[in-house]
N, C-alpha and C. Protein backbone atom coordinates (compact mmCIF):
# COMPACT_ATOMS: atom_id res chain seq x y z
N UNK A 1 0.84 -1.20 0.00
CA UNK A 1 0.00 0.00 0.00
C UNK A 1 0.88 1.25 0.00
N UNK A 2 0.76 2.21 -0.86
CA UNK A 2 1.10 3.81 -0.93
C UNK A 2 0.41 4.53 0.16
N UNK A 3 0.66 5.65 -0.08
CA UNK A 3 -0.60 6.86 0.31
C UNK A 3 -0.06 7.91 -0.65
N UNK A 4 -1.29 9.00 -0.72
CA UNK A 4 -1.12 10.02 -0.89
C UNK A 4 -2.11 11.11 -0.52
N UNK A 5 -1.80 12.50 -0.29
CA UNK A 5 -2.25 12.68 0.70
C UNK A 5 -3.01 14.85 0.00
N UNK A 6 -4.10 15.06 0.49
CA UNK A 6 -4.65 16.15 -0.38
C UNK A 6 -4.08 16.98 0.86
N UNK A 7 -4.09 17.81 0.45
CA UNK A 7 -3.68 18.96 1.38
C UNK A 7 -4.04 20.21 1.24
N UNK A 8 -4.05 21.18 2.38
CA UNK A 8 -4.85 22.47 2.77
C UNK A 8 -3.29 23.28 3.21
N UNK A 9 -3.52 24.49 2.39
CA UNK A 9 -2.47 25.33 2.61
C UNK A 9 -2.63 26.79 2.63
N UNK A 10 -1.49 27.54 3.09
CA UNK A 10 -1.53 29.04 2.70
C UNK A 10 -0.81 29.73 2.82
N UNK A 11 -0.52 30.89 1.71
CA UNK A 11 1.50 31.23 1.92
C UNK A 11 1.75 31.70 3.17
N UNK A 12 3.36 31.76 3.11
CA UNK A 12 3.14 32.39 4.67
C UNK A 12 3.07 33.72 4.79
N UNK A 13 3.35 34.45 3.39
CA UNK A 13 3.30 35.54 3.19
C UNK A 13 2.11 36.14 3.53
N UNK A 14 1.50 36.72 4.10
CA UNK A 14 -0.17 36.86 4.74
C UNK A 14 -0.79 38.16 4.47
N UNK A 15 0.36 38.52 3.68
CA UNK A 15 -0.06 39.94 3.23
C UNK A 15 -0.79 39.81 1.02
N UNK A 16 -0.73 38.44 1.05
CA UNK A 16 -0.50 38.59 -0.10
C UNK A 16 -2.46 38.27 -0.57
N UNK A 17 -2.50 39.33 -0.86
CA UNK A 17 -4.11 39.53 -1.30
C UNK A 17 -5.35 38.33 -1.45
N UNK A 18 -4.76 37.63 -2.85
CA UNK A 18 -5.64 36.50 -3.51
C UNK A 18 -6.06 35.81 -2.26
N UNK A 19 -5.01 35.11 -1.34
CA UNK A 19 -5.47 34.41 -0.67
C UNK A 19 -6.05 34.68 0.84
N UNK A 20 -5.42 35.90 0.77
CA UNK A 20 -6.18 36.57 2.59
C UNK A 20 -7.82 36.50 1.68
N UNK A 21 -8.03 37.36 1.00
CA UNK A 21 -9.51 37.27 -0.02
C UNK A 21 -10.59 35.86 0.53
N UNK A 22 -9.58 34.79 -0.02
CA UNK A 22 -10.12 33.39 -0.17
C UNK A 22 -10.23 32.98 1.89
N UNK A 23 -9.36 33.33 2.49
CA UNK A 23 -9.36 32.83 3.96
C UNK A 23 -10.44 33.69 4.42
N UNK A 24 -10.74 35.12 4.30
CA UNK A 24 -11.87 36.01 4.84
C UNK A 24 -13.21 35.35 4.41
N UNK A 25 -13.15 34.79 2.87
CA UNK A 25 -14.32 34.73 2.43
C UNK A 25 -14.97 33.35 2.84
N UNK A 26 -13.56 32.76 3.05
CA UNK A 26 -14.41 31.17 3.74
C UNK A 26 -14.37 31.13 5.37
N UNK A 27 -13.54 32.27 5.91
CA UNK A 27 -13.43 32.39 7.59
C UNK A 27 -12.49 31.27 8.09
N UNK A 28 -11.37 30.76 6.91
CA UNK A 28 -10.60 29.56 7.37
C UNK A 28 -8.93 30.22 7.59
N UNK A 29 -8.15 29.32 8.10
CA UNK A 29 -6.67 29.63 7.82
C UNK A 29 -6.35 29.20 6.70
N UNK A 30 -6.54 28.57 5.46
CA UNK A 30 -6.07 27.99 4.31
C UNK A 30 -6.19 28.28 3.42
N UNK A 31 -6.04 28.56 1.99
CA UNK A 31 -6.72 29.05 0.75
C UNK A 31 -6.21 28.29 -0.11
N UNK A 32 -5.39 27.25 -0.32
CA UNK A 32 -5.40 26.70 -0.96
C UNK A 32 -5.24 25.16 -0.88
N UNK A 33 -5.53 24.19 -1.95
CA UNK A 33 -5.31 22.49 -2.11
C UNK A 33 -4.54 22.18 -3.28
N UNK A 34 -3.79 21.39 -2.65
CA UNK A 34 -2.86 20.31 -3.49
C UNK A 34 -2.84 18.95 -3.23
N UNK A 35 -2.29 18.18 -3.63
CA UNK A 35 -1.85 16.88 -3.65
C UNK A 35 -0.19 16.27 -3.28
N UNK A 36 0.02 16.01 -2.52
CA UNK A 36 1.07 15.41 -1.94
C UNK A 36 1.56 14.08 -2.25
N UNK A 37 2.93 13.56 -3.05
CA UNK A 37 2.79 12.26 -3.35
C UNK A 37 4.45 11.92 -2.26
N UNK A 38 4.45 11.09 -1.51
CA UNK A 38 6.48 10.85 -1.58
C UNK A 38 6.80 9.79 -2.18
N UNK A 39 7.97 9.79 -2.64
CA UNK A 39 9.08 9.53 -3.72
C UNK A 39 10.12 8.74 -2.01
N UNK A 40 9.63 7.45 -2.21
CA UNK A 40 10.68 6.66 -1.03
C UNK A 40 12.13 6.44 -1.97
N UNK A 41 12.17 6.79 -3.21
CA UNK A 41 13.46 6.25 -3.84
C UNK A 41 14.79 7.50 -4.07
N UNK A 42 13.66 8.95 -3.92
CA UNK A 42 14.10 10.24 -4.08
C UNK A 42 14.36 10.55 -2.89
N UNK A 43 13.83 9.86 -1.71
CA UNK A 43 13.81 10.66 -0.05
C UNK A 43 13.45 12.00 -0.27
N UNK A 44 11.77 12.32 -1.09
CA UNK A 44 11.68 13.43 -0.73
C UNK A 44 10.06 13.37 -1.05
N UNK A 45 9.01 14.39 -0.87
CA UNK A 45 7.81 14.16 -1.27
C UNK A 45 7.83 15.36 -2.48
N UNK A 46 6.86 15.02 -3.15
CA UNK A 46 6.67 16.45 -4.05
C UNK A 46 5.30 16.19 -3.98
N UNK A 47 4.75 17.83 -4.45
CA UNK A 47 3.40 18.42 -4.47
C UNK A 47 3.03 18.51 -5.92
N UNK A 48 1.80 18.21 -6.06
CA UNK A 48 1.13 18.68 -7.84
C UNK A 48 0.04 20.11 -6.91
N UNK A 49 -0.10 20.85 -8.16
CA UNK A 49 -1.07 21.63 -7.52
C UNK A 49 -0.90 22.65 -8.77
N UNK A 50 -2.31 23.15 -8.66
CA UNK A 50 -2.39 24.96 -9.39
C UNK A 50 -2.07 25.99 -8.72
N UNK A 51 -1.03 26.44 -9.21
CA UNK A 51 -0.66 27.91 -8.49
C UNK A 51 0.02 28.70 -9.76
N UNK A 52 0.22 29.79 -9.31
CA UNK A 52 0.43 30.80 -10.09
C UNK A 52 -0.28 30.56 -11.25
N UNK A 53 -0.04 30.54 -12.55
CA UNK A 53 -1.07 30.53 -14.14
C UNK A 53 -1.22 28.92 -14.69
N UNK A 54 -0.79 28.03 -13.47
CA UNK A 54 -1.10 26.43 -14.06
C UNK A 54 -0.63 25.17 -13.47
N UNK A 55 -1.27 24.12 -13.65
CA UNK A 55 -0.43 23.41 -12.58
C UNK A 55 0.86 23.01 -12.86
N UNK A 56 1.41 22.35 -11.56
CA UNK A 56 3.06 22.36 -11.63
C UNK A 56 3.19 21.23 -10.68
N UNK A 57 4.39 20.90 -10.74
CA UNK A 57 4.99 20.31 -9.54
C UNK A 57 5.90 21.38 -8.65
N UNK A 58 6.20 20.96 -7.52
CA UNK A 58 7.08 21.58 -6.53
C UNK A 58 7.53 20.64 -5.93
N UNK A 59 8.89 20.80 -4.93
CA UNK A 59 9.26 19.56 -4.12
C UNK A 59 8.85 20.61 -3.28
N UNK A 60 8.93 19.20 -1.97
CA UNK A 60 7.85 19.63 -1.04
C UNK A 60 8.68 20.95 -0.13
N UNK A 61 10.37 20.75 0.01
CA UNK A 61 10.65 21.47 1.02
C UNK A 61 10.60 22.77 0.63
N UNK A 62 10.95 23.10 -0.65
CA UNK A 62 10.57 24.60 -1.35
C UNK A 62 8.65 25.07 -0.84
N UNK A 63 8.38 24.31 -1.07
CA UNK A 63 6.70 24.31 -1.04
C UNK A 63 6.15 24.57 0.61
N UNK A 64 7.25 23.98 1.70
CA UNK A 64 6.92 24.30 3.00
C UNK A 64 7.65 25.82 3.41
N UNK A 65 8.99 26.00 2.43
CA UNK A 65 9.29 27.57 3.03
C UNK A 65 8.42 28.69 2.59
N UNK A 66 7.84 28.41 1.44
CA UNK A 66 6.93 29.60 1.10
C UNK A 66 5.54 29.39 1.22
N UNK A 67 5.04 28.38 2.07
CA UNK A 67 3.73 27.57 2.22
C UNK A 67 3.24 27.26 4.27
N UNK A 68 2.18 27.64 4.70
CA UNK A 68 1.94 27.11 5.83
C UNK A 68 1.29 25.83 5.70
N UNK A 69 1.91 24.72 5.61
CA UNK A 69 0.51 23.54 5.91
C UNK A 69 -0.20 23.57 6.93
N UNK A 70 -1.71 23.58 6.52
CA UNK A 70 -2.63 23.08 7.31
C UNK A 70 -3.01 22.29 8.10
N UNK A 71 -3.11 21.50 6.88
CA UNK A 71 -3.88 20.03 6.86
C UNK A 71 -3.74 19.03 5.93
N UNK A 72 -3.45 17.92 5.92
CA UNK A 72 -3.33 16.77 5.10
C UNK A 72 -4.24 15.88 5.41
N UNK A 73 -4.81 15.30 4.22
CA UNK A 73 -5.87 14.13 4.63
C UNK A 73 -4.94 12.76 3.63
N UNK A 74 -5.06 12.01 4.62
CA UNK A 74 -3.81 10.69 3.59
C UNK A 74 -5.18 9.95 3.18
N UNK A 75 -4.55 9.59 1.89
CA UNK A 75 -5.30 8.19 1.43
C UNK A 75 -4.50 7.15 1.26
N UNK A 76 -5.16 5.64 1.54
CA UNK A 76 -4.05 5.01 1.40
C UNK A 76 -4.37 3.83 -0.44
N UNK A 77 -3.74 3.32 -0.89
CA UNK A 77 -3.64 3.36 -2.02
C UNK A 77 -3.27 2.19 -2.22
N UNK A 78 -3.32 1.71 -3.67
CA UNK A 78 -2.79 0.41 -3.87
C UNK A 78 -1.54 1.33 -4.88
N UNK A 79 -0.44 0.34 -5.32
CA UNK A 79 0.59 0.70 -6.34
C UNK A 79 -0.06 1.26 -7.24
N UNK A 80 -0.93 0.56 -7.66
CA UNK A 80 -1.17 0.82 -8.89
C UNK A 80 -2.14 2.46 -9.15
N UNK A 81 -3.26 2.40 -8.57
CA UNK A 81 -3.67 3.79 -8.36
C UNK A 81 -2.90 4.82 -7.83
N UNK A 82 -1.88 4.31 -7.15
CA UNK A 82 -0.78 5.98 -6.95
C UNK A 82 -0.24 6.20 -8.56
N UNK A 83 0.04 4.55 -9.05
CA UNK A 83 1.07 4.97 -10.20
C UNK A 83 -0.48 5.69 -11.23
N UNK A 84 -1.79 5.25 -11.50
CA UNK A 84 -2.69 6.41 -11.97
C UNK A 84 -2.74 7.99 -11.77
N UNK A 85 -2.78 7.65 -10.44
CA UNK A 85 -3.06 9.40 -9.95
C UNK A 85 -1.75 10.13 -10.26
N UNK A 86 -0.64 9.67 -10.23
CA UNK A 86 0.31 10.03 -10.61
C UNK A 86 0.48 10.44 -12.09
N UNK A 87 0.02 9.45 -13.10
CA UNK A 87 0.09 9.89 -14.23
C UNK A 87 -0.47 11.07 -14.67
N UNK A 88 -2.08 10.78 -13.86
CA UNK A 88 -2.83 11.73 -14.10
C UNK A 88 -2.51 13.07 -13.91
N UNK A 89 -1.45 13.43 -13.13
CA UNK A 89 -1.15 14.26 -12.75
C UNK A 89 0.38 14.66 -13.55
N UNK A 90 0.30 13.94 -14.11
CA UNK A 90 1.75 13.98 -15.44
C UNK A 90 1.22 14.61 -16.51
N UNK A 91 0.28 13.95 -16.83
CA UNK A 91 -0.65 14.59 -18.02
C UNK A 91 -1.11 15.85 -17.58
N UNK A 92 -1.96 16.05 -16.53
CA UNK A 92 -2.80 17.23 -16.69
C UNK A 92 -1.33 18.62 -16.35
N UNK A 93 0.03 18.19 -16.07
CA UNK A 93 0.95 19.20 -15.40
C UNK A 93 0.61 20.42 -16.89
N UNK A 94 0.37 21.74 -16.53
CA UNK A 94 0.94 22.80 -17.25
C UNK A 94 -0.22 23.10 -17.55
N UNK A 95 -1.68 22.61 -17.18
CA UNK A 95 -3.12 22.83 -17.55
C UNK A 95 -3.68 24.32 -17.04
N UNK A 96 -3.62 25.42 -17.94
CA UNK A 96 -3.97 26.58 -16.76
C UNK A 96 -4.69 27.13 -16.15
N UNK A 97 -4.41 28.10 -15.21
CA UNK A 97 -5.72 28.73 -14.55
C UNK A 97 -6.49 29.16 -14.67
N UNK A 98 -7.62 28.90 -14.43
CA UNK A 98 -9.04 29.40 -14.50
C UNK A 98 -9.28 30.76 -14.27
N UNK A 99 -8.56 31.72 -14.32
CA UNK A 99 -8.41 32.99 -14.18
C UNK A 99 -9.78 33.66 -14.01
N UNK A 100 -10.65 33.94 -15.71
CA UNK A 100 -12.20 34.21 -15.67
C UNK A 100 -12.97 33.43 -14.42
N UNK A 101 -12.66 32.57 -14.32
CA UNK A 101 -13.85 31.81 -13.38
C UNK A 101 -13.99 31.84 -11.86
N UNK A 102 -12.16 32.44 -11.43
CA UNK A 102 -12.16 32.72 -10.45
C UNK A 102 -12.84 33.86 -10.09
N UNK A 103 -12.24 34.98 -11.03
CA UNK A 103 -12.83 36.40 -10.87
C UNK A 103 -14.39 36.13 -10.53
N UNK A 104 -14.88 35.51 -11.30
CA UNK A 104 -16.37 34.98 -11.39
C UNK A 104 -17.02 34.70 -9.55
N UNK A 105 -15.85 33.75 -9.14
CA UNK A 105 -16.24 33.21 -8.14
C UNK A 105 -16.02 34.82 -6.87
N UNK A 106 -15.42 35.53 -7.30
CA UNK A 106 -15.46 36.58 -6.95
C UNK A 106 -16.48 37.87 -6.97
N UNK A 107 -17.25 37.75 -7.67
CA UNK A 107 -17.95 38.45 -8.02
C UNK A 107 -19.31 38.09 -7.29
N UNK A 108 -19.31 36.68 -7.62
CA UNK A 108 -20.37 35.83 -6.93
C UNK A 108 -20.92 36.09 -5.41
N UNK A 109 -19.49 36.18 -4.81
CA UNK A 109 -19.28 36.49 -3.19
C UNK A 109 -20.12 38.11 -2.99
N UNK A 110 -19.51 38.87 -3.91
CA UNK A 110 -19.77 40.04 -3.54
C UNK A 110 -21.51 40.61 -3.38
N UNK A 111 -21.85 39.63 -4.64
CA UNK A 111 -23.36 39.45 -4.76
C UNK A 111 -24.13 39.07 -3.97
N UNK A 112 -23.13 38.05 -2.86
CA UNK A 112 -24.09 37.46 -2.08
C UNK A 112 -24.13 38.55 -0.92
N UNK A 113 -22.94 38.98 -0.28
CA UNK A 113 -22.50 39.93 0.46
C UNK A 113 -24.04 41.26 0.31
N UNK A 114 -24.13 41.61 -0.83
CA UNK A 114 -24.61 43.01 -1.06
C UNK A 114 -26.66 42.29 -0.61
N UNK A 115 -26.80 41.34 -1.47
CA UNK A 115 -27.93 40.87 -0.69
C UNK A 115 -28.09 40.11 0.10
N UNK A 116 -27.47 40.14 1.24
CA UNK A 116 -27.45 39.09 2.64
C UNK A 116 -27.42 37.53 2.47
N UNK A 117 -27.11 37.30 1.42
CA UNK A 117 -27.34 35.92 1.29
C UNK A 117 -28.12 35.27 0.69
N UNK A 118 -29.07 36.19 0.11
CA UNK A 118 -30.30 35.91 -0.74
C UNK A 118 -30.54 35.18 -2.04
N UNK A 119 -29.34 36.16 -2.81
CA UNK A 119 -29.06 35.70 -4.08
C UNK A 119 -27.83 34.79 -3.66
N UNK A 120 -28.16 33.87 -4.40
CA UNK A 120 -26.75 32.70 -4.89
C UNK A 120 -26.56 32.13 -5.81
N UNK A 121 -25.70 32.41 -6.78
CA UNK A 121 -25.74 31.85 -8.24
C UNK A 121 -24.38 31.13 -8.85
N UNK A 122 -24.85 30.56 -9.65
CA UNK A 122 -24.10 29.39 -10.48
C UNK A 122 -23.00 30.64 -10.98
N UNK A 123 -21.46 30.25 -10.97
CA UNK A 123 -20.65 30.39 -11.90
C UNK A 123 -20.77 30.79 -13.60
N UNK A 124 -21.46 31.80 -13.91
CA UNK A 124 -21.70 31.85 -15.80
C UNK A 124 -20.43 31.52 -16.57
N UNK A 125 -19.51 31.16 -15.71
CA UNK A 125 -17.99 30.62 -17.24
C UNK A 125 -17.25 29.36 -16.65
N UNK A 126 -18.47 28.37 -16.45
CA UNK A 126 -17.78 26.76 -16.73
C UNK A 126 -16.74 26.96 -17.59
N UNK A 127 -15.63 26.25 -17.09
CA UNK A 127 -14.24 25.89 -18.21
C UNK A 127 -14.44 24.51 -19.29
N UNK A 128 -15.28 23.83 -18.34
CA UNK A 128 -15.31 22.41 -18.98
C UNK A 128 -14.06 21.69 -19.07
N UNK A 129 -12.85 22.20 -17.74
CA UNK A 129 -11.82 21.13 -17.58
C UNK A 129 -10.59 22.18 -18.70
N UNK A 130 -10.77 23.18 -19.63
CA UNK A 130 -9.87 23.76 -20.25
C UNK A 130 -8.82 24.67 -19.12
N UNK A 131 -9.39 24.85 -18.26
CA UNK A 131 -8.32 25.61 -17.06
C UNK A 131 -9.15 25.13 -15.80
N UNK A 132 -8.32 25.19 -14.88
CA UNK A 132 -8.76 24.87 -13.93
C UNK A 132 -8.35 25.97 -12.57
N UNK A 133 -8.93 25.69 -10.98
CA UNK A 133 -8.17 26.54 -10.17
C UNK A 133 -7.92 25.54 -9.20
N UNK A 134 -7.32 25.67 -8.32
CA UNK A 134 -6.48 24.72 -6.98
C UNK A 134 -7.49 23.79 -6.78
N UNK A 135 -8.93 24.23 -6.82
CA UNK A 135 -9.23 22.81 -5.90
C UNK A 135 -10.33 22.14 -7.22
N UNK A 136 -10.73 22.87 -8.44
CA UNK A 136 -11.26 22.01 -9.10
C UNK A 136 -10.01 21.07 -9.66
N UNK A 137 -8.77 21.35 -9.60
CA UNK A 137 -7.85 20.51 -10.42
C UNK A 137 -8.01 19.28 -9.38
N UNK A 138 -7.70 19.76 -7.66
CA UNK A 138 -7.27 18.56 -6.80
C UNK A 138 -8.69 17.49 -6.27
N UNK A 139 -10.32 18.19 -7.59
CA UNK A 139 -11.34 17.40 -7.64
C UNK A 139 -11.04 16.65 -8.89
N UNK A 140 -10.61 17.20 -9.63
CA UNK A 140 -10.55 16.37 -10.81
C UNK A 140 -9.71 15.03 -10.39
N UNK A 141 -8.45 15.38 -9.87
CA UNK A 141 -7.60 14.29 -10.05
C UNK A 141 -8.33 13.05 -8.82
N UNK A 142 -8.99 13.30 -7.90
CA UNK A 142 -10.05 12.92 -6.92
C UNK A 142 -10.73 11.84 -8.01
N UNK A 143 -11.64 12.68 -8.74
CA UNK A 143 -12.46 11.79 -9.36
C UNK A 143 -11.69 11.00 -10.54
N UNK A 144 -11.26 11.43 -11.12
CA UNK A 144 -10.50 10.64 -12.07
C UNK A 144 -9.43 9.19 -11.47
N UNK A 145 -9.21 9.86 -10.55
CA UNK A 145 -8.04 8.55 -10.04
C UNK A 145 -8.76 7.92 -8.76
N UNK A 146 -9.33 8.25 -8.49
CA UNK A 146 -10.17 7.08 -7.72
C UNK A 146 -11.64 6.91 -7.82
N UNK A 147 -12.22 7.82 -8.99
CA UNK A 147 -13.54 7.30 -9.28
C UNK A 147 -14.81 7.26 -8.50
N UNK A 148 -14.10 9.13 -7.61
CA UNK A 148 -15.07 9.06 -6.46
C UNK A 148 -15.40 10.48 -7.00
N UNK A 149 -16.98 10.11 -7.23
CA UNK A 149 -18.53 11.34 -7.94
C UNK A 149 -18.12 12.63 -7.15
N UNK A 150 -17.26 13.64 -7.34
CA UNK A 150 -17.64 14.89 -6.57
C UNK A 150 -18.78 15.42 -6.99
N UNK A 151 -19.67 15.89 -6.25
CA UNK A 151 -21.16 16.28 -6.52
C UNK A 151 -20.97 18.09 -5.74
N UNK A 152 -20.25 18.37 -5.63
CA UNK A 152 -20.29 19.87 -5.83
C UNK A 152 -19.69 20.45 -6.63
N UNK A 153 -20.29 21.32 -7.32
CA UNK A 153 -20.07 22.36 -8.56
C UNK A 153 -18.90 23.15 -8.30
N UNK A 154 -18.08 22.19 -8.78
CA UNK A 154 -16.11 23.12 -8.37
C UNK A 154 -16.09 24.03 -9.14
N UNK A 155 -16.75 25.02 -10.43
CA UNK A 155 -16.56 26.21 -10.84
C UNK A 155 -17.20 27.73 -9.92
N UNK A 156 -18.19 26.54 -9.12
CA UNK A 156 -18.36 27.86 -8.47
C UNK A 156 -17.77 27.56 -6.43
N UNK A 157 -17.45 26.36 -6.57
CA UNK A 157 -17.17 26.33 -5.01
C UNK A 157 -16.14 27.25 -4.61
N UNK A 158 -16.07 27.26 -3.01
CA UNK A 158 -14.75 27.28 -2.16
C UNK A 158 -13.98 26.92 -2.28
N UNK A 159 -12.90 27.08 -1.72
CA UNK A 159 -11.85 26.13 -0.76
C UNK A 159 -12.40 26.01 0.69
N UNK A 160 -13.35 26.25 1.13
CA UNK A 160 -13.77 25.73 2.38
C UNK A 160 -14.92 24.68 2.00
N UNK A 161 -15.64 24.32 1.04
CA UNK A 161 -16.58 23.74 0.57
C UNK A 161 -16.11 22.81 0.13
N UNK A 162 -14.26 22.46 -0.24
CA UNK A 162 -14.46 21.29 -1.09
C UNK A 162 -13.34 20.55 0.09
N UNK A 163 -12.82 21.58 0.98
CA UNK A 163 -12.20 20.92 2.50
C UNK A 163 -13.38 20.08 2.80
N UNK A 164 -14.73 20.87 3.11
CA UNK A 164 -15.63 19.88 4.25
C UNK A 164 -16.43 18.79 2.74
N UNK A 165 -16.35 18.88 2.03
CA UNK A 165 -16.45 17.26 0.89
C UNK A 165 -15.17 16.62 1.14
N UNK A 166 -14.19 17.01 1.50
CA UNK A 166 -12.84 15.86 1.42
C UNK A 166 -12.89 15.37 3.04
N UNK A 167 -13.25 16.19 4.13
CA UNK A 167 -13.45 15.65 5.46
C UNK A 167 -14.57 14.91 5.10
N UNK A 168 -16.13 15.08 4.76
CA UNK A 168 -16.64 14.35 4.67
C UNK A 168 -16.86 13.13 4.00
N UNK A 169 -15.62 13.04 3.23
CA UNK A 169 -15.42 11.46 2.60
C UNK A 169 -14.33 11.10 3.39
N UNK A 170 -13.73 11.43 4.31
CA UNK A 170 -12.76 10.41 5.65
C UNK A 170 -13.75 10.49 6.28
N UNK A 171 -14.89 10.72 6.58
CA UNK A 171 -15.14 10.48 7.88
C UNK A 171 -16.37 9.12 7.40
N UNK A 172 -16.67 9.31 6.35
CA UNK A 172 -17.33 7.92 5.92
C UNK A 172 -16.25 7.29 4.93
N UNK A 173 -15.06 6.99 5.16
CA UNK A 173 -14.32 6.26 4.82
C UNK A 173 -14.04 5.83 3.85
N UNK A 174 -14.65 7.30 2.79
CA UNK A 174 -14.49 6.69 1.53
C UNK A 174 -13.68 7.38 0.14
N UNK A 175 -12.57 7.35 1.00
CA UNK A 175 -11.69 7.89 0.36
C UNK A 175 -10.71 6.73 -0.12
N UNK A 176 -11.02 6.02 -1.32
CA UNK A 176 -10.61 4.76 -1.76
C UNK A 176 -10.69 4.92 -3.39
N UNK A 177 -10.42 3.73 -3.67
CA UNK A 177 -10.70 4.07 -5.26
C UNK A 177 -11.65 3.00 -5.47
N UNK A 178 -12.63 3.21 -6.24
CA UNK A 178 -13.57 2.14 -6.04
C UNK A 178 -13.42 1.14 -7.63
């Protein structure tokens, strides 16, 4: 058995806008998700994730000096689905950011803000998987590599919305590949 493990983060830099934005708007310490794999042959772990204009890899210790971890949720794995999720994550490397959709998800907030909560609306610029942002990528690779239905609308979610879908699949134990 492997693991690998999703993770909740946020720079440590705390001055840096995008993500104070994303921590106010969800009331969390974190703003962003990645994926964590280690490399027992490299002695080191590396991260997949969207940041800056697309996803990338990072090794992990670069990724902890300019990064607070949160939170990690491990999954544990057979060979063979790490060596999937892994690919998957070979393939999708350099896929970019959802830029429009974030703004979107921005806009969204403000809407809700101005009418108490009243109005709440769908995302108007689905990517359909052509760009992605931190946590629809670390749903995609979710569903794709272990074949588990995310049923919330990652163009318009959180990062606090798709934390409590990833707690709520450890806590019913079903964070597996089916």
């Amino acid at each position: 058995m492997r693991s690998v493990r999703i993770g909740f983060s946020t720079p440590k830099d705390r001055l840096l806008i995008f993500p104070w934005l994303i921590r106010k708007r969800d009331n969390t310490k974190y703003s962003h998700s990645y994926w964590r794999f280690k490399s027992e042959s490299w002695g080191t772990d590396f991260i997949y994730q969207n940041s800056g204009m697309h996803t990338n890899f990072m090794g992990s210790k670069r990724f902890e000096q300019i990064n607070e971890v949160i939170e990690e949720i491990e999954i544990k794995v057979s060979d063979e689905i790490e060596s999937k999720i892994g690919k998957l994550c070979v393939n999708r490397e350099g896929k970019g950011y959802a830029v429009g959709q974030v703004l979107w998800k921005g806009v969204l907030w403000v809407i809700s803000i101005i009418t108490f909560g009243k109005i709440e609306l769908k995302n108007p610029i689905p990517d359909n998987d052509y760009a992605t942002d931190c946590i629809e990528e670390s749903a995609k690779i979710l569903s794709l590599g272990l074949g588990i239905d995310v049923k919330i609308d990652m163009d318009s979610a959180t990062v606090k919305q798709w934390y409590d879908f990833v707690k709520q699949l450890e806590a019913k134990n079903a964070l597996r590949a089916n």
